[in-house]
C-alpha atoms as a PDB file:
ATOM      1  CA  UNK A   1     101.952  20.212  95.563  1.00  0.00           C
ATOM      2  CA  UNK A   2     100.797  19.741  99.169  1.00  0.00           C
ATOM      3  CA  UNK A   3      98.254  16.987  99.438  1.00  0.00           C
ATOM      4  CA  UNK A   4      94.766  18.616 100.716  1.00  0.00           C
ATOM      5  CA  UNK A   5      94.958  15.382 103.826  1.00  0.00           C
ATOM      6  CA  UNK A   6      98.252  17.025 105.012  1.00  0.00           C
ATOM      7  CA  UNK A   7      97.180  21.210 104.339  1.00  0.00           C
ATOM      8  CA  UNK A   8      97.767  23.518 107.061  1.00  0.00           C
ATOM      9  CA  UNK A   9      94.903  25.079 104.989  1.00  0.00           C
ATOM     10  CA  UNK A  10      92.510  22.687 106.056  1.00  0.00           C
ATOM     11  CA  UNK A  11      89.462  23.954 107.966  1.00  0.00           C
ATOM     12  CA  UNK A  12      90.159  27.888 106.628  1.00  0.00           C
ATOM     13  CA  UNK A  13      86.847  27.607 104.945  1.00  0.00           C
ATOM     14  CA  UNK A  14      85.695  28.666 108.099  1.00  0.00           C
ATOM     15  CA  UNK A  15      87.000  31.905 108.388  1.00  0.00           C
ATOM     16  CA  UNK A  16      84.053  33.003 105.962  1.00  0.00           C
ATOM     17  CA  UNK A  17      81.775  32.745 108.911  1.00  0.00           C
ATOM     18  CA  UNK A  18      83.872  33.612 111.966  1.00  0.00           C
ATOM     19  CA  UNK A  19      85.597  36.453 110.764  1.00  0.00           C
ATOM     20  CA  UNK A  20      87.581  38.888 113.239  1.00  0.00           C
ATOM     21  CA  UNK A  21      85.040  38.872 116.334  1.00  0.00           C
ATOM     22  CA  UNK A  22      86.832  41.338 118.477  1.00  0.00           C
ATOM     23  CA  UNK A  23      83.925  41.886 120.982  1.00  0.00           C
ATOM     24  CA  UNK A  24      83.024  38.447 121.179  1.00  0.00           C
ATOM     25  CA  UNK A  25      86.744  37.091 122.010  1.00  0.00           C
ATOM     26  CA  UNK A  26      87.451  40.243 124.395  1.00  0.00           C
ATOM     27  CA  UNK A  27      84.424  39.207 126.774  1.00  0.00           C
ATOM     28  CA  UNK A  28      85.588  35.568 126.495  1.00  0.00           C
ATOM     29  CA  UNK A  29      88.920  36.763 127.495  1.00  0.00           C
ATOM     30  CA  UNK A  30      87.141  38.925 130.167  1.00  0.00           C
ATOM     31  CA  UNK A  31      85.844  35.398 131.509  1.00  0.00           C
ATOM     32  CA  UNK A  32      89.109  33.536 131.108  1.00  0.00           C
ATOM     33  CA  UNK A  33      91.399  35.974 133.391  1.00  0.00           C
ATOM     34  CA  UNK A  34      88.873  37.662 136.066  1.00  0.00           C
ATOM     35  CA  UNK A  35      86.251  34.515 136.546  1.00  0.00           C
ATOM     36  CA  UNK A  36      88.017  31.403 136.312  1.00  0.00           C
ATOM     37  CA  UNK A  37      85.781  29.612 134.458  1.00  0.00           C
ATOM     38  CA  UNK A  38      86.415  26.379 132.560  1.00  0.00           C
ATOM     39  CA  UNK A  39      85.986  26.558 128.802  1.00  0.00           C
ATOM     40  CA  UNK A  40      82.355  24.958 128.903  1.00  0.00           C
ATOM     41  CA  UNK A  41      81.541  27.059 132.199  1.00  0.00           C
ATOM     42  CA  UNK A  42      82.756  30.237 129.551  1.00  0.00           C
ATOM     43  CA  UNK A  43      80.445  29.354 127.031  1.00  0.00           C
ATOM     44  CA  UNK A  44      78.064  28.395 129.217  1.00  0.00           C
ATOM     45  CA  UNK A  45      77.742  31.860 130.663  1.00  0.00           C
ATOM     46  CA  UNK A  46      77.816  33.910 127.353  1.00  0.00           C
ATOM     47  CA  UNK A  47      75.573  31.817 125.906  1.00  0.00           C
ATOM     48  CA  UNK A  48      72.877  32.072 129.266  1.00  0.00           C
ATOM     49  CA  UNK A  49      73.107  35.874 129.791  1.00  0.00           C
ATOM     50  CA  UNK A  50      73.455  35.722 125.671  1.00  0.00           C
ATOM     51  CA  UNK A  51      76.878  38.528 126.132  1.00  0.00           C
ATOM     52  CA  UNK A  52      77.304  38.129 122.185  1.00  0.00           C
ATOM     53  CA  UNK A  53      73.994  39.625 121.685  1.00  0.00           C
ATOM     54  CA  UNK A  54      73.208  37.779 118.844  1.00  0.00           C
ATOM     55  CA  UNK A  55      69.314  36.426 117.829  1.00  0.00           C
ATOM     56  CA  UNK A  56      70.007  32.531 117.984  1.00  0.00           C
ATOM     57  CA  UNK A  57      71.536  30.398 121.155  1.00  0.00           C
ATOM     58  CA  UNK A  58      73.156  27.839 118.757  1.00  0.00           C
ATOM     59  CA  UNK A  59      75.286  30.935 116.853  1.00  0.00           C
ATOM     60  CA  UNK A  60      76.002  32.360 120.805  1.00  0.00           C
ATOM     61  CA  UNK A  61      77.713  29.138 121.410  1.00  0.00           C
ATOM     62  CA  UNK A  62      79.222  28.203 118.405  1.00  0.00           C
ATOM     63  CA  UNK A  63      80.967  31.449 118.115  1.00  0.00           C
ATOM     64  CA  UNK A  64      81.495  31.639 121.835  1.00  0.00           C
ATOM     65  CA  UNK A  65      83.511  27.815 121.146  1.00  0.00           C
ATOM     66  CA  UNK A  66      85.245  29.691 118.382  1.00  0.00           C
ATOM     67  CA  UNK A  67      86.521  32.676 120.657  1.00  0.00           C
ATOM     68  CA  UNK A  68      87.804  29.894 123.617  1.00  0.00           C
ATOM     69  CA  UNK A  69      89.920  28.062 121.006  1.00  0.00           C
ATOM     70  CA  UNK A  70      91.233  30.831 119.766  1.00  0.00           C
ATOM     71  CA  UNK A  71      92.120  32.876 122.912  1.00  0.00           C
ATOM     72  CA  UNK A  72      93.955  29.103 123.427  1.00  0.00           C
ATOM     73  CA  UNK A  73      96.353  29.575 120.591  1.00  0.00           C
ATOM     74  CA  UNK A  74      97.858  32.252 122.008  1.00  0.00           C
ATOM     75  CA  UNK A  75      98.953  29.693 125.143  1.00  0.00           C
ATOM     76  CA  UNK A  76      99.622  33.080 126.751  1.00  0.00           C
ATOM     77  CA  UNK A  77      97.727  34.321 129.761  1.00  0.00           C
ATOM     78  CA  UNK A  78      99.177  37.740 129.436  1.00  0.00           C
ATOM     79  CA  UNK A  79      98.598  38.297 126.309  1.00  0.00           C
ATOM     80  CA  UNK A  80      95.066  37.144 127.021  1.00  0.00           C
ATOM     81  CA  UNK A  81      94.893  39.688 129.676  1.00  0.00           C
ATOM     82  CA  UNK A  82      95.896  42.155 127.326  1.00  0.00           C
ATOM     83  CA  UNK A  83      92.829  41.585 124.916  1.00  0.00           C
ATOM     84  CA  UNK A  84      90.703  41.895 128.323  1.00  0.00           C
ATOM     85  CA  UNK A  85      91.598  45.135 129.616  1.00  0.00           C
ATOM     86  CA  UNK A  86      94.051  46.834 127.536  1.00  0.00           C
ATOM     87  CA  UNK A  87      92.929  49.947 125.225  1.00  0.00           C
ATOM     88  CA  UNK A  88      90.997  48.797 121.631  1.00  0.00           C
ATOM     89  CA  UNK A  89      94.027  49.374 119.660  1.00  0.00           C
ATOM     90  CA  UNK A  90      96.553  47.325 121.736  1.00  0.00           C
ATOM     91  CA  UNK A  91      93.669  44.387 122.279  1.00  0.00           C
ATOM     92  CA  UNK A  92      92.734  44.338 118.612  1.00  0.00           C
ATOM     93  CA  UNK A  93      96.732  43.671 117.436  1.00  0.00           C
ATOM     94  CA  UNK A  94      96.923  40.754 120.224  1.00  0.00           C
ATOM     95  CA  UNK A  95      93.733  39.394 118.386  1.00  0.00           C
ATOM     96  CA  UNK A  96      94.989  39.643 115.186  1.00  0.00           C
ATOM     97  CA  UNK A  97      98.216  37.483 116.599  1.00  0.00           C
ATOM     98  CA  UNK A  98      95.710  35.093 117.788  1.00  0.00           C
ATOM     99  CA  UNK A  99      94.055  34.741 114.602  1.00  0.00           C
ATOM    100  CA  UNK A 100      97.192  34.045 112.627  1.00  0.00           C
ATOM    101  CA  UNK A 101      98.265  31.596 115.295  1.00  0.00           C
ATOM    102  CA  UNK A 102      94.807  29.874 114.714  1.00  0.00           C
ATOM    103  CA  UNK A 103      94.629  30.300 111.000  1.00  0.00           C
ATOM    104  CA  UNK A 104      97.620  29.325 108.272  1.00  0.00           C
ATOM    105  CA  UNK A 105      96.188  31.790 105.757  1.00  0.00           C
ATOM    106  CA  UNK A 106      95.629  34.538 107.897  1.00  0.00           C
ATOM    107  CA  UNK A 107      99.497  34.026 109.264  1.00  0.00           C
ATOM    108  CA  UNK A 108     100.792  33.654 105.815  1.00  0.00           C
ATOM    109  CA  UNK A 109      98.805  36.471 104.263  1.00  0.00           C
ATOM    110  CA  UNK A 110     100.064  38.742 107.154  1.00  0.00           C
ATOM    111  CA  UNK A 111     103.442  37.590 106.868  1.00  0.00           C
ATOM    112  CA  UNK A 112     104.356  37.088 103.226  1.00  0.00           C
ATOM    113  CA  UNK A 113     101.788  39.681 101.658  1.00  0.00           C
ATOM    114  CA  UNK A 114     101.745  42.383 104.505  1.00  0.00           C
ATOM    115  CA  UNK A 115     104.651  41.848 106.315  1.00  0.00           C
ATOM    116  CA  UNK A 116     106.354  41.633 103.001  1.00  0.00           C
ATOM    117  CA  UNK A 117     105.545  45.684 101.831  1.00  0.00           C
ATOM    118  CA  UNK A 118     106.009  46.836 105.247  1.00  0.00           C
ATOM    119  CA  UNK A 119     110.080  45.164 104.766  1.00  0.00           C
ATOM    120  CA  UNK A 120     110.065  46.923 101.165  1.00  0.00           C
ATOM    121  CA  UNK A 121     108.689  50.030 101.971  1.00  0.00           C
ATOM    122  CA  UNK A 122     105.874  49.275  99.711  1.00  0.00           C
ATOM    123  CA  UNK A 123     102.195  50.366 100.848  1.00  0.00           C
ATOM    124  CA  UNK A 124     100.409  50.082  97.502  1.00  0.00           C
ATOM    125  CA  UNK A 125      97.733  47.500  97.852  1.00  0.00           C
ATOM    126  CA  UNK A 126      94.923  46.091  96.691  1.00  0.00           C
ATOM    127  CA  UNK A 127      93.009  43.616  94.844  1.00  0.00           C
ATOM    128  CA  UNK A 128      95.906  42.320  93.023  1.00  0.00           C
ATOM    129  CA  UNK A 129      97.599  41.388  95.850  1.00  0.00           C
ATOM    130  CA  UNK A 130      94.663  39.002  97.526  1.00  0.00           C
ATOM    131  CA  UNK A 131      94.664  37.293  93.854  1.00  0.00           C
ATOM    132  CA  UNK A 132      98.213  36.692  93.505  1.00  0.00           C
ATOM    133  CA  UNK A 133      98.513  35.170  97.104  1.00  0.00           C
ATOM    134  CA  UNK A 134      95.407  33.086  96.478  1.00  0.00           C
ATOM    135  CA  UNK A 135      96.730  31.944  93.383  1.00  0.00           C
ATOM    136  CA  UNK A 136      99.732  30.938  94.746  1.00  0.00           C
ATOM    137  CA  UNK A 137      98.091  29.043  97.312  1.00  0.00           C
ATOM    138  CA  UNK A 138      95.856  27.374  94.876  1.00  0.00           C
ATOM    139  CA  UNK A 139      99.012  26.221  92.801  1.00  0.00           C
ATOM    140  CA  UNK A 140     101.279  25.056  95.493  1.00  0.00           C
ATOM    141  CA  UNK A 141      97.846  23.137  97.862  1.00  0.00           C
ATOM    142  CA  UNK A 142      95.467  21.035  96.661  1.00  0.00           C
ATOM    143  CA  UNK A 143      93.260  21.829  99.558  1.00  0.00           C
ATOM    144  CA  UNK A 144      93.259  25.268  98.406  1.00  0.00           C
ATOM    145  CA  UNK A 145      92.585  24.245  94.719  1.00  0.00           C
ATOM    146  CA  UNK A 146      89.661  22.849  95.755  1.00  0.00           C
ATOM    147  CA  UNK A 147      87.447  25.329  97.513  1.00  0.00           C
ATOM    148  CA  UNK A 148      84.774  27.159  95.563  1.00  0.00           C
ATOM    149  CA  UNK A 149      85.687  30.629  93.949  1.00  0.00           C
ATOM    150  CA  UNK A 150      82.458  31.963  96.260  1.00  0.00           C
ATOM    151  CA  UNK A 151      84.924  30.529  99.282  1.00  0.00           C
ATOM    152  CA  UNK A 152      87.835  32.212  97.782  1.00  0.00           C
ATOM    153  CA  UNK A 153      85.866  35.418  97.384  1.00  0.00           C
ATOM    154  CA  UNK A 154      84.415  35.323 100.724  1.00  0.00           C
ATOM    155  CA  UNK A 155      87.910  34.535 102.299  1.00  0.00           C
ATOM    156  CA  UNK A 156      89.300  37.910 100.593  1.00  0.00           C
ATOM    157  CA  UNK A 157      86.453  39.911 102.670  1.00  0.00           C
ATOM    158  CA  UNK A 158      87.620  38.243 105.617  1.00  0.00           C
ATOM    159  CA  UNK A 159      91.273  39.148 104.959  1.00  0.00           C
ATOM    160  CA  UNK A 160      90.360  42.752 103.860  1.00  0.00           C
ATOM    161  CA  UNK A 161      87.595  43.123 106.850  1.00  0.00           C
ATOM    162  CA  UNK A 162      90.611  42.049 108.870  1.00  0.00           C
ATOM    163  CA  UNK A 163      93.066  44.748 107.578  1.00  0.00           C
ATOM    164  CA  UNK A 164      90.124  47.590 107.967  1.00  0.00           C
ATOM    165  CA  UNK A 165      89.474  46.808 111.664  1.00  0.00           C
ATOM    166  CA  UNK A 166      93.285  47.014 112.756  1.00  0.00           C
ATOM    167  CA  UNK A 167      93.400  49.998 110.509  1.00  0.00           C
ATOM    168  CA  UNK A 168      96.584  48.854 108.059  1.00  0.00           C
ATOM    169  CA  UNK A 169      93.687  50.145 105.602  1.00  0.00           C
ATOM    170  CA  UNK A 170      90.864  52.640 105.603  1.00  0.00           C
ATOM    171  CA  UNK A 171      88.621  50.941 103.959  1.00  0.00           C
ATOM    172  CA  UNK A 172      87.721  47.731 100.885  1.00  0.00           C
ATOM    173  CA  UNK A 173      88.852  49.889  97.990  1.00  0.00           C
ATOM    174  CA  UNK A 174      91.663  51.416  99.628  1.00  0.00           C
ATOM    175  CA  UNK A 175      94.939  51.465  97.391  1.00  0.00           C
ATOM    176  CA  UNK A 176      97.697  51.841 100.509  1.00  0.00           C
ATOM    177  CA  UNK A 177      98.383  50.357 103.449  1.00  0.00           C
ATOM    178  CA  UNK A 178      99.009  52.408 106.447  1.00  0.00           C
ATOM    179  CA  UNK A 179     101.988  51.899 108.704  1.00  0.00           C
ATOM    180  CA  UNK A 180     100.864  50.763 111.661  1.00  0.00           C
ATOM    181  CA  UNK A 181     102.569  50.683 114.879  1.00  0.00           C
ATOM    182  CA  UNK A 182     102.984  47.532 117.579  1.00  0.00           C
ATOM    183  CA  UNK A 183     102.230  47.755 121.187  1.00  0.00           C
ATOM    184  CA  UNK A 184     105.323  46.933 123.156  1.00  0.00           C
ATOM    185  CA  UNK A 185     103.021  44.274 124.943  1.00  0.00           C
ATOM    186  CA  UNK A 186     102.182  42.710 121.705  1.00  0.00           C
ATOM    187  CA  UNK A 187     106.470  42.941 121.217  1.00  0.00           C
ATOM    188  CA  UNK A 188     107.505  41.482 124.264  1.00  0.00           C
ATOM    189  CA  UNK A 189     105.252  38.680 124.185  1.00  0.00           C
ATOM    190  CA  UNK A 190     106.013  37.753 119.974  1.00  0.00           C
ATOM    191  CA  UNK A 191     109.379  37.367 120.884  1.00  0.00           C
ATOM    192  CA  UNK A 192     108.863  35.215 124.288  1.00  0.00           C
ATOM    193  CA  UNK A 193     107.040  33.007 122.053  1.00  0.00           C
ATOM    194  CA  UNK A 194     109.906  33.071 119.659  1.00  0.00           C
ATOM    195  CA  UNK A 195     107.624  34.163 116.872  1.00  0.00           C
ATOM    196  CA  UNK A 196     109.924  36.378 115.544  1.00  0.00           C
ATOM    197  CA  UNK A 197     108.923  35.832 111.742  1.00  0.00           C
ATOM    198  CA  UNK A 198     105.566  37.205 112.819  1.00  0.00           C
ATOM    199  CA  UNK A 199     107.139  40.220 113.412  1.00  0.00           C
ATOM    200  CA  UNK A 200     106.934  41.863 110.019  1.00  0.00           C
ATOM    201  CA  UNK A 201     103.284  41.769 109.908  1.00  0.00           C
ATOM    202  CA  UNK A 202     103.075  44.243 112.575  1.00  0.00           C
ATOM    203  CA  UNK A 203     105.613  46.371 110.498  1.00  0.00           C
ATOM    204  CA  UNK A 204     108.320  45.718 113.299  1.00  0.00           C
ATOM    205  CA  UNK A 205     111.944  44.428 112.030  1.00  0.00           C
ATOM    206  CA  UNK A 206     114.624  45.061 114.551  1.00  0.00           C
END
């Protein structure tokens, strides 16, 4: 068992209140690759002309922070341009990337649990799939064993929310996955990266 100090699991709690915050981390992007802001001169400006929208300053900025870090995990200005100015579909699967580069559960859940039935030709799904990878988790990370079951419920939203935005499902109760289809930009830049394994999330395998 993986000691809870040493989890790449640590800090996924978080996920419950970030979630998948494509608008917010395409105008942060927007920022990044036509103004040439700094980080704090990013967040700065989102949170003065308040670009999120949202009722409170301090949620403007900590999400804003959130977007900036994670546009950073990609450590690829193309693909950063591509979440800027490239249509919603082909901008939402570059976020996704980004969000499994920032998060180990949303990688591994994309990669063992989705990539995983796209490789078997599998596209049942549902609940029983969230509890079996949770369970898993929660046997193999102590980290994981220790966060609430309201966390663990919460964090199967966020997964599921996740799924319904870049359509591999219609909706929370659906029972199949749909096969979705990668942008070649979202391609290209996976496998200059050499994040190859990531491939089978975005049901690609050759």
């Amino acid at each position: 068992m993986i000691n809870g100090i040493d989890s790449p699991y640590k800090g996924s709690g978080g996920l419950t209140r970030e979630q998948f915050l494509f608008h917010e981390t395409r105008v942060v992007a927007r920022l990044m690759t036509d103004e040439n802001l700094s980080d704090q001169e990013i967040i700065d400006r989102v949170v003065s002309e308040n670009l999120f929208q949202f009722p409170t300053e301090r949620m403007i900025r900590n999400l804003a922070g959130v977007c900036v870090k994670r546009l950073h995990c990609l450590d690829d200005i193309t693909l950063i341009g591509v979440i800027a100015n490239s249509p919603v579909e082909v901008a939402k699967q570059a976020c996704l990337y980004a969000m499994m580069k920032q998060y180990r559960l949303v990688w591994d859940y994309m990669i063992t649990v989705i990539g995983k039935k796209f490789e078997e030709q599998d596209l049942s799904y549902g609940k029983m799939d969230l509890n079996v990878f949770f369970m898993r988790l929660q046997e193999q990370d102590d980290e994981v064993a220790s966060w609430a079951d309201s966390t663990v419920q919460k964090l199967k939203q966020v997964l599921n929310k996740i799924l319904i935005e870049n359509e591999y499902i219609d909706g929370p109760r659906a029972q199949k996955l749909n096969p979705v289809l990668i942008s070649s930009e979202l391609e290209n830049a996976i496998r200059a990266n050499n994040d190859e394994v990531a491939l089978p999330a975005f049901n690609c395998f050759f």
